[in-house]
N, C-alpha and C. Protein backbone atom coordinates (compact mmCIF):
# COMPACT_ATOMS: atom_id res chain seq x y z
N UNK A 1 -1.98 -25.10 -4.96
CA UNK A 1 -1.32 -24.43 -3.85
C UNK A 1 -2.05 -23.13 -3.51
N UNK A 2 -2.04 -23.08 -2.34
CA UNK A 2 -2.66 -21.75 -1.96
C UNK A 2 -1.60 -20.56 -1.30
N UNK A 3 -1.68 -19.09 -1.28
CA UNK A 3 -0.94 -18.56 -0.26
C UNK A 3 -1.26 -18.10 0.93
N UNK A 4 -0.86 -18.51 2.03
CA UNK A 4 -1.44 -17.84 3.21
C UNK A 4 -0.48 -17.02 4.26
N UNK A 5 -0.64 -15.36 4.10
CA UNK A 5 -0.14 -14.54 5.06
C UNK A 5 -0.80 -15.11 6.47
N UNK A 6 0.50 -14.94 6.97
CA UNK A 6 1.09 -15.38 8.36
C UNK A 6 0.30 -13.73 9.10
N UNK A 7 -0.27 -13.63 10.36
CA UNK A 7 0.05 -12.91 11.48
C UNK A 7 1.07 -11.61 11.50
N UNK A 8 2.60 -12.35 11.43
CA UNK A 8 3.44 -11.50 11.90
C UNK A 8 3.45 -10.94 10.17
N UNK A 9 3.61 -11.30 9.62
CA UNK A 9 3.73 -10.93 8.02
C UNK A 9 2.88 -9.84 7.71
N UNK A 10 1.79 -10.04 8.17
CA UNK A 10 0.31 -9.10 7.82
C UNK A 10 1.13 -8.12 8.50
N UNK A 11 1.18 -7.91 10.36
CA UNK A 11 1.74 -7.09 10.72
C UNK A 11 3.30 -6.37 10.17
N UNK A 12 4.12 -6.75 9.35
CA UNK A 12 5.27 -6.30 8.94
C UNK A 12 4.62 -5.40 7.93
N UNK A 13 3.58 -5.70 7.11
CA UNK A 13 3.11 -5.05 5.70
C UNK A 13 2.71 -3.15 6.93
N UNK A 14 2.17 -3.82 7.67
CA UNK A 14 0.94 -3.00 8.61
C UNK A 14 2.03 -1.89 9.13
N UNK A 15 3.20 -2.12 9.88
CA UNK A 15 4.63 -1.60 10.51
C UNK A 15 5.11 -0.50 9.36
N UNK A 16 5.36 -1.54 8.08
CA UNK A 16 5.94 -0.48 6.97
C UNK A 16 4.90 0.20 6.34
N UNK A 17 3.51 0.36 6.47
CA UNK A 17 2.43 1.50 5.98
C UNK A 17 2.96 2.45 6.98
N UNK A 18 3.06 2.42 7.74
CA UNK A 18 3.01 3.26 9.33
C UNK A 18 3.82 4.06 9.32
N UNK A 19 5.18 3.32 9.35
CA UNK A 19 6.88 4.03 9.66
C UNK A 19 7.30 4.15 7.77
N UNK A 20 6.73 4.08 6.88
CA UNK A 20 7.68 4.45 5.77
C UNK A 20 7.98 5.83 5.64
N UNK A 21 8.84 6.24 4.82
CA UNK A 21 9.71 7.29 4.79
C UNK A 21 9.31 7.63 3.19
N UNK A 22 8.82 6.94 2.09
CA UNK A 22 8.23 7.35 1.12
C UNK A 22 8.00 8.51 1.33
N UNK A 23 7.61 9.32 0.16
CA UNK A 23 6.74 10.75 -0.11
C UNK A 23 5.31 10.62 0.14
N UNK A 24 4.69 9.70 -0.26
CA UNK A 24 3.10 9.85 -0.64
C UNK A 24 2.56 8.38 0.15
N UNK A 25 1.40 8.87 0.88
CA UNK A 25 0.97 7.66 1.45
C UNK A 25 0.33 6.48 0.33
N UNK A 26 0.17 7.23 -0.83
CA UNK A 26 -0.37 6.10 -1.89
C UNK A 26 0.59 6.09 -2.65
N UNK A 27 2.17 6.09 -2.85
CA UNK A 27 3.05 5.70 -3.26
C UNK A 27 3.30 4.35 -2.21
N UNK A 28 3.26 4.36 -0.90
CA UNK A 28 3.73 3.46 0.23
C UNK A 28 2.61 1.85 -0.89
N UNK A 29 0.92 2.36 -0.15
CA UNK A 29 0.31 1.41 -0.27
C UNK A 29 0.25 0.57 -1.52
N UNK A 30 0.33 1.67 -2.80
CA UNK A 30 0.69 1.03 -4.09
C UNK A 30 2.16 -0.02 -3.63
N UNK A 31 3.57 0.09 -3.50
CA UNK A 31 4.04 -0.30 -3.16
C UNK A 31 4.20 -1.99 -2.52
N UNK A 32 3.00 -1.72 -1.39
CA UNK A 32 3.29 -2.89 -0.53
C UNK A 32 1.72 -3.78 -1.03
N UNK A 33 0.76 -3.32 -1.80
CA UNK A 33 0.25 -4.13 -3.16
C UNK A 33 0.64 -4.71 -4.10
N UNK A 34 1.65 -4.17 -4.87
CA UNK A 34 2.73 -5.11 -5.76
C UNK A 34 3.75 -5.98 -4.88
N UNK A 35 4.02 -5.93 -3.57
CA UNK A 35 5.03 -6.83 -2.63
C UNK A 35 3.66 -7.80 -2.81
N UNK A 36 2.45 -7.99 -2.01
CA UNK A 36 1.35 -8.60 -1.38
C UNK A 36 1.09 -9.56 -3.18
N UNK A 37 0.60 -9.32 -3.98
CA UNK A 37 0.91 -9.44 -5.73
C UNK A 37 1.92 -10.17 -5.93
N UNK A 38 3.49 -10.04 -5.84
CA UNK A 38 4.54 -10.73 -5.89
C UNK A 38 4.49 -11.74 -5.29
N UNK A 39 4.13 -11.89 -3.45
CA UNK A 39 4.61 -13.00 -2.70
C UNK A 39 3.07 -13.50 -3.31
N UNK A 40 2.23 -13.32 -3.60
CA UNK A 40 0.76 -14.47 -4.04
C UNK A 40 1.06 -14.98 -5.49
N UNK A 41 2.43 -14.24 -6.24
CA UNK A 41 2.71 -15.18 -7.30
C UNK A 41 3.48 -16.56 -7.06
N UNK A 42 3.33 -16.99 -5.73
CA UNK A 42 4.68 -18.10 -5.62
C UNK A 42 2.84 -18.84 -5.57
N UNK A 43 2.29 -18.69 -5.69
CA UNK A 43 1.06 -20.13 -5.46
C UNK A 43 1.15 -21.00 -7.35
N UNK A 44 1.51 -20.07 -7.83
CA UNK A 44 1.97 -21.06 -8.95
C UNK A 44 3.89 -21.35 -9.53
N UNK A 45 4.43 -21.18 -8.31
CA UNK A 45 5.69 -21.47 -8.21
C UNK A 45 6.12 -21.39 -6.86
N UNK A 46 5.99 -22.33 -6.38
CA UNK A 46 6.53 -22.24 -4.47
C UNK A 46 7.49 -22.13 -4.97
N UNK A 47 8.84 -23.00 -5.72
CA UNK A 47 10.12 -22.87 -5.50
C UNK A 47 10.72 -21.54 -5.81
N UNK A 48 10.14 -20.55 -6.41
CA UNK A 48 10.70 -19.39 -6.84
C UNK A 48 11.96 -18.53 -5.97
N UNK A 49 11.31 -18.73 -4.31
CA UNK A 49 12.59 -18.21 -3.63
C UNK A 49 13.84 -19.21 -3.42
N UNK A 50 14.76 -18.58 -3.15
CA UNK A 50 15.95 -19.48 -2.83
C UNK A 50 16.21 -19.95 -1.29
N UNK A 51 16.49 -21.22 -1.11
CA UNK A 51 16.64 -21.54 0.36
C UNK A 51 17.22 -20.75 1.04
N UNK A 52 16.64 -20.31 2.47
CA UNK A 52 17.60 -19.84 3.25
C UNK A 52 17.92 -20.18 4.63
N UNK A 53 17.27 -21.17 4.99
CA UNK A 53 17.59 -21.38 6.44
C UNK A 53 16.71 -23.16 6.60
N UNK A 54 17.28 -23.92 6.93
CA UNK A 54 16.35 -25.06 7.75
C UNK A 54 16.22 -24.93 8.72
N UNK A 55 15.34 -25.12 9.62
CA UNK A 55 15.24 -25.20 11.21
C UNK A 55 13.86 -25.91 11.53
N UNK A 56 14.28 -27.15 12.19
CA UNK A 56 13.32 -27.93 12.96
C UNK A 56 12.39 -28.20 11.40
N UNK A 57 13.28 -29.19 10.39
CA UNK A 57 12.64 -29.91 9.45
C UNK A 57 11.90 -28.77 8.24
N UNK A 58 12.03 -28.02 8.56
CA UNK A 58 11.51 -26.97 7.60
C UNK A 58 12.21 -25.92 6.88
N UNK A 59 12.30 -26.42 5.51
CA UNK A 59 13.18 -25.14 4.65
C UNK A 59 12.66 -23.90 5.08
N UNK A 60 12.66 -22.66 5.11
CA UNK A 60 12.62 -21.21 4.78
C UNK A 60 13.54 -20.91 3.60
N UNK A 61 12.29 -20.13 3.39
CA UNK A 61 12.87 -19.98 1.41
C UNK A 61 12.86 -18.39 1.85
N UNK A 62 13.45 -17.46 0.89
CA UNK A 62 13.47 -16.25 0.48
C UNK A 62 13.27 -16.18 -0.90
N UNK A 63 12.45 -14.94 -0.81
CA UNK A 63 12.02 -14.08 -2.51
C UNK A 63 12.26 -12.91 -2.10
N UNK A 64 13.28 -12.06 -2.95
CA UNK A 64 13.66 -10.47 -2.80
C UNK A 64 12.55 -9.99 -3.81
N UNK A 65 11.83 -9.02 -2.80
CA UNK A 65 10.87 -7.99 -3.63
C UNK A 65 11.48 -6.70 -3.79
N UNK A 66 12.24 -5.77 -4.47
CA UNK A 66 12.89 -4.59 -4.48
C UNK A 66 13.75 -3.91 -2.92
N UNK A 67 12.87 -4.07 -1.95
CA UNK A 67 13.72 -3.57 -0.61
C UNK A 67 13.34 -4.35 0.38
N UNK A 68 12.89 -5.54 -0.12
CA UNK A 68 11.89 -6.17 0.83
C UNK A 68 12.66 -7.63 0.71
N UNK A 69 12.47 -8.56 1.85
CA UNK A 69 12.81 -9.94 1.57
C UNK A 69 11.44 -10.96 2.19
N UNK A 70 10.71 -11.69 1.76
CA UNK A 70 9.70 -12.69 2.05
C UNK A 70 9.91 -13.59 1.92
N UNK A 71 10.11 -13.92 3.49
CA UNK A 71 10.38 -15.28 3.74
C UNK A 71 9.36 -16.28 4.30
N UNK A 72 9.25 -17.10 3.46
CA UNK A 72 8.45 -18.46 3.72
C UNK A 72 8.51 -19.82 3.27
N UNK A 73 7.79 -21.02 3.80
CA UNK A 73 7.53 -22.22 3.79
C UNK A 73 6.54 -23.11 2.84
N UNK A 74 7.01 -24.07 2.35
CA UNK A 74 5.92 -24.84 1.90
C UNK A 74 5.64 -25.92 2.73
N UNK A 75 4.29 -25.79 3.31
CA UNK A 75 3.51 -27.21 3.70
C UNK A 75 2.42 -28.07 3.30
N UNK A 76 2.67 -28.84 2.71
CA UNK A 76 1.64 -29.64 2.16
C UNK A 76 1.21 -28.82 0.67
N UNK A 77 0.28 -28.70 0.31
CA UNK A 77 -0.59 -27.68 -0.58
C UNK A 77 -0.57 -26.11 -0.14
N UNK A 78 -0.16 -25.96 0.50
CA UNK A 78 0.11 -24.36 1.38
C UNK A 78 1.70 -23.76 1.71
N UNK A 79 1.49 -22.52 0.91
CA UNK A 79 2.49 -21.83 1.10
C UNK A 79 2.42 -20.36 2.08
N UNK A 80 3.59 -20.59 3.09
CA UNK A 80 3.09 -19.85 4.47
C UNK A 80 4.19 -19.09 4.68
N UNK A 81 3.44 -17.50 4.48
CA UNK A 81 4.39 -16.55 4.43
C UNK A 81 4.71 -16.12 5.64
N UNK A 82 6.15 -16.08 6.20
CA UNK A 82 6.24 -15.99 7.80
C UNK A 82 6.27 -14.32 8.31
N UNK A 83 7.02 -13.80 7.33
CA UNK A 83 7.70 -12.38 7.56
C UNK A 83 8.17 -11.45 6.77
N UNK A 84 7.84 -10.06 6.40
CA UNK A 84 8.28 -9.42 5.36
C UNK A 84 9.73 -8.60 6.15
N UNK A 85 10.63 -8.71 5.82
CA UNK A 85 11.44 -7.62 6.51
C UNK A 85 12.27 -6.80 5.05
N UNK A 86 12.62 -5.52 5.64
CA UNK A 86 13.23 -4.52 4.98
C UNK A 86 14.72 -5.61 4.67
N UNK A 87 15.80 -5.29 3.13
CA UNK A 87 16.84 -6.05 3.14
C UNK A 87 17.64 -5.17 3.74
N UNK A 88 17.87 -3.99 4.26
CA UNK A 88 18.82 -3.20 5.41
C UNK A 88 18.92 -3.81 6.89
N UNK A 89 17.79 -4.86 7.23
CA UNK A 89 17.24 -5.44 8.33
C UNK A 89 18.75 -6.29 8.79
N UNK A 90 19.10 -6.34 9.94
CA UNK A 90 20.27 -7.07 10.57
C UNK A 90 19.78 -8.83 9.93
N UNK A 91 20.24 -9.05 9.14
CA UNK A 91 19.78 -10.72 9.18
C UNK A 91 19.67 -11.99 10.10
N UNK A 92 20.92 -11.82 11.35
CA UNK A 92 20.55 -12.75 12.46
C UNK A 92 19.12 -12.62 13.18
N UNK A 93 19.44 -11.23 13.12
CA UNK A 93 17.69 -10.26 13.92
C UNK A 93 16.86 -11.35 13.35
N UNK A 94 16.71 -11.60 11.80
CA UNK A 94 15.37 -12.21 11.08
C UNK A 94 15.65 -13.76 11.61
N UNK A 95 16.91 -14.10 11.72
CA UNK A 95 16.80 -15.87 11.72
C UNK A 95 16.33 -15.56 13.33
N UNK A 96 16.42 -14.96 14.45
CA UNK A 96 15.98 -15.27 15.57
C UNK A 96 14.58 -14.88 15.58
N UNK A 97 13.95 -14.30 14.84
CA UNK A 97 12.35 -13.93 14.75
C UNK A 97 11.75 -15.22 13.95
N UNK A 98 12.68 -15.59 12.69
CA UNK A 98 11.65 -16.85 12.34
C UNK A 98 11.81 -18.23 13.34
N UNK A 99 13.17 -18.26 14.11
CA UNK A 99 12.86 -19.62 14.64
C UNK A 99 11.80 -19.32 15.37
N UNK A 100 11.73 -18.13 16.59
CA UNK A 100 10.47 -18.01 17.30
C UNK A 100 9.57 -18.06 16.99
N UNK A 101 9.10 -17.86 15.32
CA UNK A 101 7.63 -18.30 15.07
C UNK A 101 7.37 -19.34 14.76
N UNK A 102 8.25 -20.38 14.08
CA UNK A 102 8.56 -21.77 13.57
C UNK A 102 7.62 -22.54 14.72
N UNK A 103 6.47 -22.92 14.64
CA UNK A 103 5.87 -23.73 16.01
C UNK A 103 4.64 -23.34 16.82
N UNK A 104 4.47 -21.98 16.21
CA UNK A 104 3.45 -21.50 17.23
C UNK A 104 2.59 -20.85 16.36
N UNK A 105 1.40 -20.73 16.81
CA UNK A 105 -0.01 -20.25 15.90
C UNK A 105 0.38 -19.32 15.43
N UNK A 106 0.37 -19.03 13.89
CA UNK A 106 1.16 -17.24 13.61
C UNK A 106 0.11 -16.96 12.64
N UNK A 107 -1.79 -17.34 12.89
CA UNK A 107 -2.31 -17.47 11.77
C UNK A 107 -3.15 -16.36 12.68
């Protein structure tokens, strides 16, 4: 199995370097290196997150990283990380952002 950050995912990591509220800009990046570390440990355990949503034939799984939730898919030999969001994040907010990516190039 391999892991492959998604587009919008890269950009969520990219959003929370930017706007965090941390003290230290190398407290942030350390930070979202152990998230990036965590979600590349599911290539030797896809099932690790817990289901959270089907839509259009495809589980979405969740893995809670400390304030963070990463949500993604297994396809085939590839595990495809869709989206990092904060867990303060409105949760419908996230199910209407992943169906919109569910389908369309997010690579």
């Amino acid at each position: 199995m391999v892991v492959i950050w998604s587009k919008p995912a890269i950009d969520d990591l990219k959003n929370y370097l930017e706007h965090s509220k941390m003290i230290t800009e190398g407290k942030v990046q350390k930070y979202i290196e152990s998230l990036v570390d965590y979600g590349n440990s599911l290539e030797s355990n896809p099932n690790l997150g817990k289901e959270f949503l089907t839509y259009k034939n495809i589980t979405i799984r969740q893995l809670l990283y400390k304030m963070h939730r990463i949500f993604y898919y297994v396809d085939n030999d590839e595990i495809i990380i869709i989206q990092i969001k904060h867990t303060l994040r409105n949760i419908d907010y996230v199910i209407e952002i992943i169906k919109n990516l569910i389908g369309k190039d997010m690579y």
